[in-house]
PDB file of N, CA and C in Angstrom:
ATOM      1  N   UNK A   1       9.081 -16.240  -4.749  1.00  0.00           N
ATOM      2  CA  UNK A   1       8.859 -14.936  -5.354  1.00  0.00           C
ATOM      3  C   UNK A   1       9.313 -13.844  -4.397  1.00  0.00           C
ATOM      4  N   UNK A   2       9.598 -13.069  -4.871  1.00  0.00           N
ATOM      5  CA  UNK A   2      10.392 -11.785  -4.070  1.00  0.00           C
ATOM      6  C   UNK A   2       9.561 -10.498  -4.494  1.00  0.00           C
ATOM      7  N   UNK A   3       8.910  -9.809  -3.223  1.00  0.00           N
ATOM      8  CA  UNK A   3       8.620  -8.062  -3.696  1.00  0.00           C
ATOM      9  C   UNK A   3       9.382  -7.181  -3.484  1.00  0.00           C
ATOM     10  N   UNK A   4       9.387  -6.219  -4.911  1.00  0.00           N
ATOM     11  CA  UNK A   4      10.233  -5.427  -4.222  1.00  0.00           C
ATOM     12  C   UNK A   4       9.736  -3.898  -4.977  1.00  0.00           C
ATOM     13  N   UNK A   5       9.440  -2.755  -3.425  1.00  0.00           N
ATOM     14  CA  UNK A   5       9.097  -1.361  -3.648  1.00  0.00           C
ATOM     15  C   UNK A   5       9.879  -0.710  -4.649  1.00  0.00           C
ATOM     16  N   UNK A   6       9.340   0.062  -5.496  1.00  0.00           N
ATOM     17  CA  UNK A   6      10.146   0.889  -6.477  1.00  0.00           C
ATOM     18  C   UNK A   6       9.622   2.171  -6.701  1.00  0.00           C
ATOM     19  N   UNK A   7      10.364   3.066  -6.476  1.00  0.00           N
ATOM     20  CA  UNK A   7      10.104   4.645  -7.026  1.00  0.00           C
ATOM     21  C   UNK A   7      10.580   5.014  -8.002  1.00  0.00           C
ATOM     22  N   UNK A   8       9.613   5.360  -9.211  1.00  0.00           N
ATOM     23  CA  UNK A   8      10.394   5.368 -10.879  1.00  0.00           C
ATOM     24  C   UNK A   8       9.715   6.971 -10.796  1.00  0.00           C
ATOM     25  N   UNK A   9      11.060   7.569 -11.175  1.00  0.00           N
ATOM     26  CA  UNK A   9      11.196   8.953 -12.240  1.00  0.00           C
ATOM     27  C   UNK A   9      10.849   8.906 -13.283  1.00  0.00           C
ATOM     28  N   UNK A  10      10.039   8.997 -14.002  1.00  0.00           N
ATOM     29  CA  UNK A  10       9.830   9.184 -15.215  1.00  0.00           C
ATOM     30  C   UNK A  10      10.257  10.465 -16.418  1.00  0.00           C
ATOM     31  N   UNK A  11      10.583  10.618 -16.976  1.00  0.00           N
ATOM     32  CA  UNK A  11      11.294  11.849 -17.780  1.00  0.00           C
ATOM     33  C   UNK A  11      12.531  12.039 -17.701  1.00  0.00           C
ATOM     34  N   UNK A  12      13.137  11.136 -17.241  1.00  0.00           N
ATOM     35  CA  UNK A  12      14.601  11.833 -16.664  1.00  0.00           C
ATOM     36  C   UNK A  12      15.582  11.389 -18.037  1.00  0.00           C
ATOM     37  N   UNK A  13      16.915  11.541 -18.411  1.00  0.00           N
ATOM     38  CA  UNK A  13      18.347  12.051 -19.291  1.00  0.00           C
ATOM     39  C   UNK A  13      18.130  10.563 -19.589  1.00  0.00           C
ATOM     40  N   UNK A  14      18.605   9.294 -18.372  1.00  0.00           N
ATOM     41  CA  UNK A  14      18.577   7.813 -19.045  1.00  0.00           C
ATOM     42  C   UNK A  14      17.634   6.874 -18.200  1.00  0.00           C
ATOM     43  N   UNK A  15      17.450   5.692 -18.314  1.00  0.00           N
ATOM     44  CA  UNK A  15      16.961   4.953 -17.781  1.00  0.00           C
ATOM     45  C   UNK A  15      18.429   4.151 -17.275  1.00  0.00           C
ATOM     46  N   UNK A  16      17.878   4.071 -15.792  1.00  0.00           N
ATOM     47  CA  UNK A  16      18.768   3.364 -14.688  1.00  0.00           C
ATOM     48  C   UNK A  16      18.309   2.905 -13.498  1.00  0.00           C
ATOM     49  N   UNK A  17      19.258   2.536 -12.920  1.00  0.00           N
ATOM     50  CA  UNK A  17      18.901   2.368 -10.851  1.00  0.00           C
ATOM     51  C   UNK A  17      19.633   3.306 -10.597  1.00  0.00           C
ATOM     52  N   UNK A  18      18.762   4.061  -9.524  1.00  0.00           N
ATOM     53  CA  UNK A  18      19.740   4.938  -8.667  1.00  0.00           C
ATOM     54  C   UNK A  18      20.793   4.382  -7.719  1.00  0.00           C
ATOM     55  N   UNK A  19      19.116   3.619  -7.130  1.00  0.00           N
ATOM     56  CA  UNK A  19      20.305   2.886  -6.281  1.00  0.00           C
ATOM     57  C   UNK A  19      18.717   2.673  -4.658  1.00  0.00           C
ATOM     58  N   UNK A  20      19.253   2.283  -3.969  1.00  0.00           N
ATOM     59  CA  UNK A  20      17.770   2.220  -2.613  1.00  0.00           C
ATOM     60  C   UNK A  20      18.040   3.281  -1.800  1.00  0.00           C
ATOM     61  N   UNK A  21      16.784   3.943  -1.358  1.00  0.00           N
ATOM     62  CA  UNK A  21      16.525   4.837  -0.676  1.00  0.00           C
ATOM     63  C   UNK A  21      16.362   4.426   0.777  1.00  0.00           C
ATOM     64  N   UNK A  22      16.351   5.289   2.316  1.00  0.00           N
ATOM     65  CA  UNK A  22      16.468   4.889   3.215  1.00  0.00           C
ATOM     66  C   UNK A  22      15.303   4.309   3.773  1.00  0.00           C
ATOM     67  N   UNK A  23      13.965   4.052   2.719  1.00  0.00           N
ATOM     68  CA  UNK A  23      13.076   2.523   3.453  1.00  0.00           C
ATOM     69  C   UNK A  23      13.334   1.365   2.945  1.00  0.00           C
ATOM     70  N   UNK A  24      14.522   1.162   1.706  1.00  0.00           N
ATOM     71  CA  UNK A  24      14.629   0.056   0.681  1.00  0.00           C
ATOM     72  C   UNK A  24      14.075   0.264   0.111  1.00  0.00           C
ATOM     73  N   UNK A  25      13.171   0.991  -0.257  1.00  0.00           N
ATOM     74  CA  UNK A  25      12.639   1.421  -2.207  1.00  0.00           C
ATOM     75  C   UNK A  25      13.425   1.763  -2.784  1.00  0.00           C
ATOM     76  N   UNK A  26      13.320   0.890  -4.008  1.00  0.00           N
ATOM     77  CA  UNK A  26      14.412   1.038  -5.128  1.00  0.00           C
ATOM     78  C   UNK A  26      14.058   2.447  -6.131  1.00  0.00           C
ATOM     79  N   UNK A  27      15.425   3.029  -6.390  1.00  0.00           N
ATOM     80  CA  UNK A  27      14.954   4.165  -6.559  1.00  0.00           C
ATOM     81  C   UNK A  27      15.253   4.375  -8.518  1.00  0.00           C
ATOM     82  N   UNK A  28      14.457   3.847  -9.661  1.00  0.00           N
ATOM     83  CA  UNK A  28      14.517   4.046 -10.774  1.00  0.00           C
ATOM     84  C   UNK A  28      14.284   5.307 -11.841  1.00  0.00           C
ATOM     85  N   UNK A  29      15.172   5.521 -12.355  1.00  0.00           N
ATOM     86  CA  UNK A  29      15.084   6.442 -13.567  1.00  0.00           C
ATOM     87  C   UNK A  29      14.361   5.782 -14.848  1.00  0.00           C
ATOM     88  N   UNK A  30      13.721   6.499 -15.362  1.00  0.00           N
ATOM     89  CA  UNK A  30      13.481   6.270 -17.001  1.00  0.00           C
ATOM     90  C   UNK A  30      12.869   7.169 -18.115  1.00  0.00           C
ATOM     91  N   UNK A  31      13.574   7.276 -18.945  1.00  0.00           N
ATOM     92  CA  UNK A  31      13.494   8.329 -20.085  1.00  0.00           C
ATOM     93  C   UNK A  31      11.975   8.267 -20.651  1.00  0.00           C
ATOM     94  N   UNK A  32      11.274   6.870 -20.521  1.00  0.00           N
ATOM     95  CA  UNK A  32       9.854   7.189 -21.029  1.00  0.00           C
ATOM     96  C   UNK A  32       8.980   8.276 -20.309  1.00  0.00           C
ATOM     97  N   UNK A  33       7.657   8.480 -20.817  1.00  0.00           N
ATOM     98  CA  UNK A  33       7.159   9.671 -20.130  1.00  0.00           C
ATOM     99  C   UNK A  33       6.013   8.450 -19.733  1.00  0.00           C
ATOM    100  N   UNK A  34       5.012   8.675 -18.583  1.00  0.00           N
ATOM    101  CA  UNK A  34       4.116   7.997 -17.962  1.00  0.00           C
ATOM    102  C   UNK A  34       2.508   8.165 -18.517  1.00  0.00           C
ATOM    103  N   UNK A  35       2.695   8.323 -19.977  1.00  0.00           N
ATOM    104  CA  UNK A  35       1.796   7.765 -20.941  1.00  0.00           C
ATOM    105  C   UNK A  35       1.444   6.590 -21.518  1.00  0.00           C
ATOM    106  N   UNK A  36      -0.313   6.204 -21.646  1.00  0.00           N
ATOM    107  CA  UNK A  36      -0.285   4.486 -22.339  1.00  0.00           C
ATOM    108  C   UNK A  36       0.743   3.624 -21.886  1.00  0.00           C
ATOM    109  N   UNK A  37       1.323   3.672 -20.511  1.00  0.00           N
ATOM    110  CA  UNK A  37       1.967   2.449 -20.122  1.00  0.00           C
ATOM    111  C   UNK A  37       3.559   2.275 -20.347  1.00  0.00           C
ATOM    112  N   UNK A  38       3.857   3.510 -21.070  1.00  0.00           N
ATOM    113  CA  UNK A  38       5.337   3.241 -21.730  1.00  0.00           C
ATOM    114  C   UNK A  38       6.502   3.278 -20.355  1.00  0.00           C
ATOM    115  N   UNK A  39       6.245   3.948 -19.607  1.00  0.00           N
ATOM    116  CA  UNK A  39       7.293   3.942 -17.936  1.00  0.00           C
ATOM    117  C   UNK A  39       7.232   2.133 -17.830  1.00  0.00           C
ATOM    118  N   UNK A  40       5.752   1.849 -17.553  1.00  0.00           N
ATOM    119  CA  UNK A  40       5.905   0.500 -17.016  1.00  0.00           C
ATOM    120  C   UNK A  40       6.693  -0.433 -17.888  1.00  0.00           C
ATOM    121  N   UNK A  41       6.713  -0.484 -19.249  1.00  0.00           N
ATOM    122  CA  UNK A  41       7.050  -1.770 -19.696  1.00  0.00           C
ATOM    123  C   UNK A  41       9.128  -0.943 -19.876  1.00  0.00           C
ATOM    124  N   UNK A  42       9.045   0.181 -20.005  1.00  0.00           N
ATOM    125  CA  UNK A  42      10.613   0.426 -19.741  1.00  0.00           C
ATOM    126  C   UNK A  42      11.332  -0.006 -18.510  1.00  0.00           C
ATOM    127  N   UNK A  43      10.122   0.204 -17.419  1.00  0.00           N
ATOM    128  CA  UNK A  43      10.589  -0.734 -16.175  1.00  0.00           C
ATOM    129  C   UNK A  43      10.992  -1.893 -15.687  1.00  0.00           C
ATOM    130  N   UNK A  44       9.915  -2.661 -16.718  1.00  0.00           N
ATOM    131  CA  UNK A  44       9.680  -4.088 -16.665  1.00  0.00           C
ATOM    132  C   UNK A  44      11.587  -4.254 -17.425  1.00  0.00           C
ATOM    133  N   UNK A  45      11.699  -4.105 -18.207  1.00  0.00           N
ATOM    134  CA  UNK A  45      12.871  -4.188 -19.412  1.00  0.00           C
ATOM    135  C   UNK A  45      13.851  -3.959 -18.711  1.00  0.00           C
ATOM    136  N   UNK A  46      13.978  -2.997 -17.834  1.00  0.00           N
ATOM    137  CA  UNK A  46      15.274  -2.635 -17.559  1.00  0.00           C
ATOM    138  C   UNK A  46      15.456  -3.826 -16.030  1.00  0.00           C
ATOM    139  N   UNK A  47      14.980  -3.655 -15.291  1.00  0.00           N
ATOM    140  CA  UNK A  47      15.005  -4.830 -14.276  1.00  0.00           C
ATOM    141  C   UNK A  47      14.859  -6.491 -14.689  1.00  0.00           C
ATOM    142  N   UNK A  48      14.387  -6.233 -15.712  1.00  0.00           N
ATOM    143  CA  UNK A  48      14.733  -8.433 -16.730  1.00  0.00           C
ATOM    144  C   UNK A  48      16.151  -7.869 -16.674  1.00  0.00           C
ATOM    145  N   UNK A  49      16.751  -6.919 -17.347  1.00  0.00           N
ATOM    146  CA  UNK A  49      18.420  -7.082 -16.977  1.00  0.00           C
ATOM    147  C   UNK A  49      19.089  -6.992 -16.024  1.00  0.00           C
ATOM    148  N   UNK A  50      18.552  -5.828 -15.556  1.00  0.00           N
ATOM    149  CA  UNK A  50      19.665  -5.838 -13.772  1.00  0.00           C
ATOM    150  C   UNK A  50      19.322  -7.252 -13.456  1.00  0.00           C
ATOM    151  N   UNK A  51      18.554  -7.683 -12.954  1.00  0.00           N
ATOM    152  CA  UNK A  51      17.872  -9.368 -12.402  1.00  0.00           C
ATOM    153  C   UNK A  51      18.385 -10.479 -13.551  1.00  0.00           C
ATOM    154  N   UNK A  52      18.851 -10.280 -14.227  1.00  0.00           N
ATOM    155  CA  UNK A  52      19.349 -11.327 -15.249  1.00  0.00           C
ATOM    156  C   UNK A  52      17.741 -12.507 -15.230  1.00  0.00           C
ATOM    157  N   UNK A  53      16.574 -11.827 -15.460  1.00  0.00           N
ATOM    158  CA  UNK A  53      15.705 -12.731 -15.807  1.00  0.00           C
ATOM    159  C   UNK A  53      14.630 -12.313 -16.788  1.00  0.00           C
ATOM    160  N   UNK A  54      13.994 -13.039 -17.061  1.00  0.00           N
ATOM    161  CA  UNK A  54      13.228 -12.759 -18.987  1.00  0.00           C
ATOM    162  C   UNK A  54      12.472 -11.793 -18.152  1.00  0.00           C
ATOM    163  N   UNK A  55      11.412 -10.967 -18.985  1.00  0.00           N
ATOM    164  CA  UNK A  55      10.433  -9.672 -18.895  1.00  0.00           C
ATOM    165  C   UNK A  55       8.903 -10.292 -18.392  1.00  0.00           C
ATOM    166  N   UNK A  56       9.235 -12.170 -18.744  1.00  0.00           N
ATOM    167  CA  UNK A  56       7.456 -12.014 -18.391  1.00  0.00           C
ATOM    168  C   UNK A  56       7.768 -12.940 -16.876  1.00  0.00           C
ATOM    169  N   UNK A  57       9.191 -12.869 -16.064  1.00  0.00           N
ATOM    170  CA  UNK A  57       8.926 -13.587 -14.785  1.00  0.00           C
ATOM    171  C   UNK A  57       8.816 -12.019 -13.959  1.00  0.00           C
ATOM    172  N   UNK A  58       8.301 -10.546 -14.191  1.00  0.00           N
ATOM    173  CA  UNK A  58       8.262  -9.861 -13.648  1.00  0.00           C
ATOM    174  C   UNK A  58       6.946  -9.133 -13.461  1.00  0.00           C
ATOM    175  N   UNK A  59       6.104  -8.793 -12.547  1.00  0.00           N
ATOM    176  CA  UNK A  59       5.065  -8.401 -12.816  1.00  0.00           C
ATOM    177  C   UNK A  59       4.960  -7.278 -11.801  1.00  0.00           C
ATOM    178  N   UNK A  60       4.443  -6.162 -12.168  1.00  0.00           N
ATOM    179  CA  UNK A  60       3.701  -4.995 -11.452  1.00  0.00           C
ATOM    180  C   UNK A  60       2.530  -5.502 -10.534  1.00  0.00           C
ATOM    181  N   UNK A  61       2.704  -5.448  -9.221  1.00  0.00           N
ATOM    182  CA  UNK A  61       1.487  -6.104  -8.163  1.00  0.00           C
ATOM    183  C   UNK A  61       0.275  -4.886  -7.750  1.00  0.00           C
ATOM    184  N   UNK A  62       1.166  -3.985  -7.626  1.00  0.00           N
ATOM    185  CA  UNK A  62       0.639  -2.584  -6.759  1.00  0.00           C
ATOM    186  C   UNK A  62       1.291  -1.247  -8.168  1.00  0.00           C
ATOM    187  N   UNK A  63       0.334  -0.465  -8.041  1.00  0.00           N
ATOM    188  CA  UNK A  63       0.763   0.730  -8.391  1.00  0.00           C
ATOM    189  C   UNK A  63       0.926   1.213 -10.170  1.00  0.00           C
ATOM    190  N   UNK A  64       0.010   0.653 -10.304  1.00  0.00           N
ATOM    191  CA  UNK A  64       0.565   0.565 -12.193  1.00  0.00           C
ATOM    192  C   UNK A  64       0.270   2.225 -12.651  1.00  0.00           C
ATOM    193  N   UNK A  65      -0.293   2.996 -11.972  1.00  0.00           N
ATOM    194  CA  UNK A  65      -0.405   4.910 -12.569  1.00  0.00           C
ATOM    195  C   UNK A  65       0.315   5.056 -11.780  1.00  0.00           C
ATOM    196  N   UNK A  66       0.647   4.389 -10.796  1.00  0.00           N
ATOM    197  CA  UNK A  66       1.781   5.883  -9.920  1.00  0.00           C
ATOM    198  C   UNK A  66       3.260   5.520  -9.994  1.00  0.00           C
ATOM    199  N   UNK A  67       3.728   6.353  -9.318  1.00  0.00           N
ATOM    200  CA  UNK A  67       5.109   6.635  -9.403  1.00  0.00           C
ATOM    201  C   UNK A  67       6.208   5.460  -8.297  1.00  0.00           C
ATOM    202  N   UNK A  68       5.033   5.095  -7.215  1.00  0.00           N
ATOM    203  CA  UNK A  68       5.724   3.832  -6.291  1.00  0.00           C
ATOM    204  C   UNK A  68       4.694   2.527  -6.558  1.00  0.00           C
ATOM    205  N   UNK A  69       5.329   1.578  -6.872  1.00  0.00           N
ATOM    206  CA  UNK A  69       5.152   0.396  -7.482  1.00  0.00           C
ATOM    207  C   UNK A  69       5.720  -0.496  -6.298  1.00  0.00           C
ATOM    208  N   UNK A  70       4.834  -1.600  -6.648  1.00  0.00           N
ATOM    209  CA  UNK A  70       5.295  -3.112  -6.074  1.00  0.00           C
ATOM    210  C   UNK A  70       5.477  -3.873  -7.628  1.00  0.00           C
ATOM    211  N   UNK A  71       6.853  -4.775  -7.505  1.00  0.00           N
ATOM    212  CA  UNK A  71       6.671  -5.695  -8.481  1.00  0.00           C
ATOM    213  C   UNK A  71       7.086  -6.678  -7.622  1.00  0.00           C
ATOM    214  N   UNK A  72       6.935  -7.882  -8.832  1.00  0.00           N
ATOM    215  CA  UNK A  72       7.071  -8.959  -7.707  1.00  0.00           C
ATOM    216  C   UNK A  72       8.037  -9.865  -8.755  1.00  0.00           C
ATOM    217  N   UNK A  73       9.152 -10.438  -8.429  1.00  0.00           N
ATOM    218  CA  UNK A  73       9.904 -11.388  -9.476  1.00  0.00           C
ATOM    219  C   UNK A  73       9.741 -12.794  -9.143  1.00  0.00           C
TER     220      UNK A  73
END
């Protein structure tokens, strides 16, 4: 299993990767707003693709209200 830090934007134009920031936190966009959960599972979705792996080998470890997350694949 692999962790890996993530800083998600929420509100932003599309959902994407920015790209890693200078501690290795991955730095994510996403058009959902950070209501009832909708950021997280747009998160979850968009990284099953970058990672070419299904949505339920990904899980949120750390951080499920805030904006820096641990997931773990």
């Amino acid at each position: 299993m692999k962790k890996i830090n993530i800083r998600v934007l929420p509100r932003s134009s599309k959902n994407e990767i920015v790209g890693e920031m200078a501690d290795r936190t991955l730095k994510v966009k996403l058009t959902a707003p950070p209501v009832d959960g909708e950021a997280n599972k747009k998160l979850i979705e968009l990284l099953a693709k970058h990672f070419g792996v299904s949505k339920s080998k990904i899980k949120i470890v750390r951080g499920l209200t805030s904006k820096n997350k641990v997931i773990e694949i």
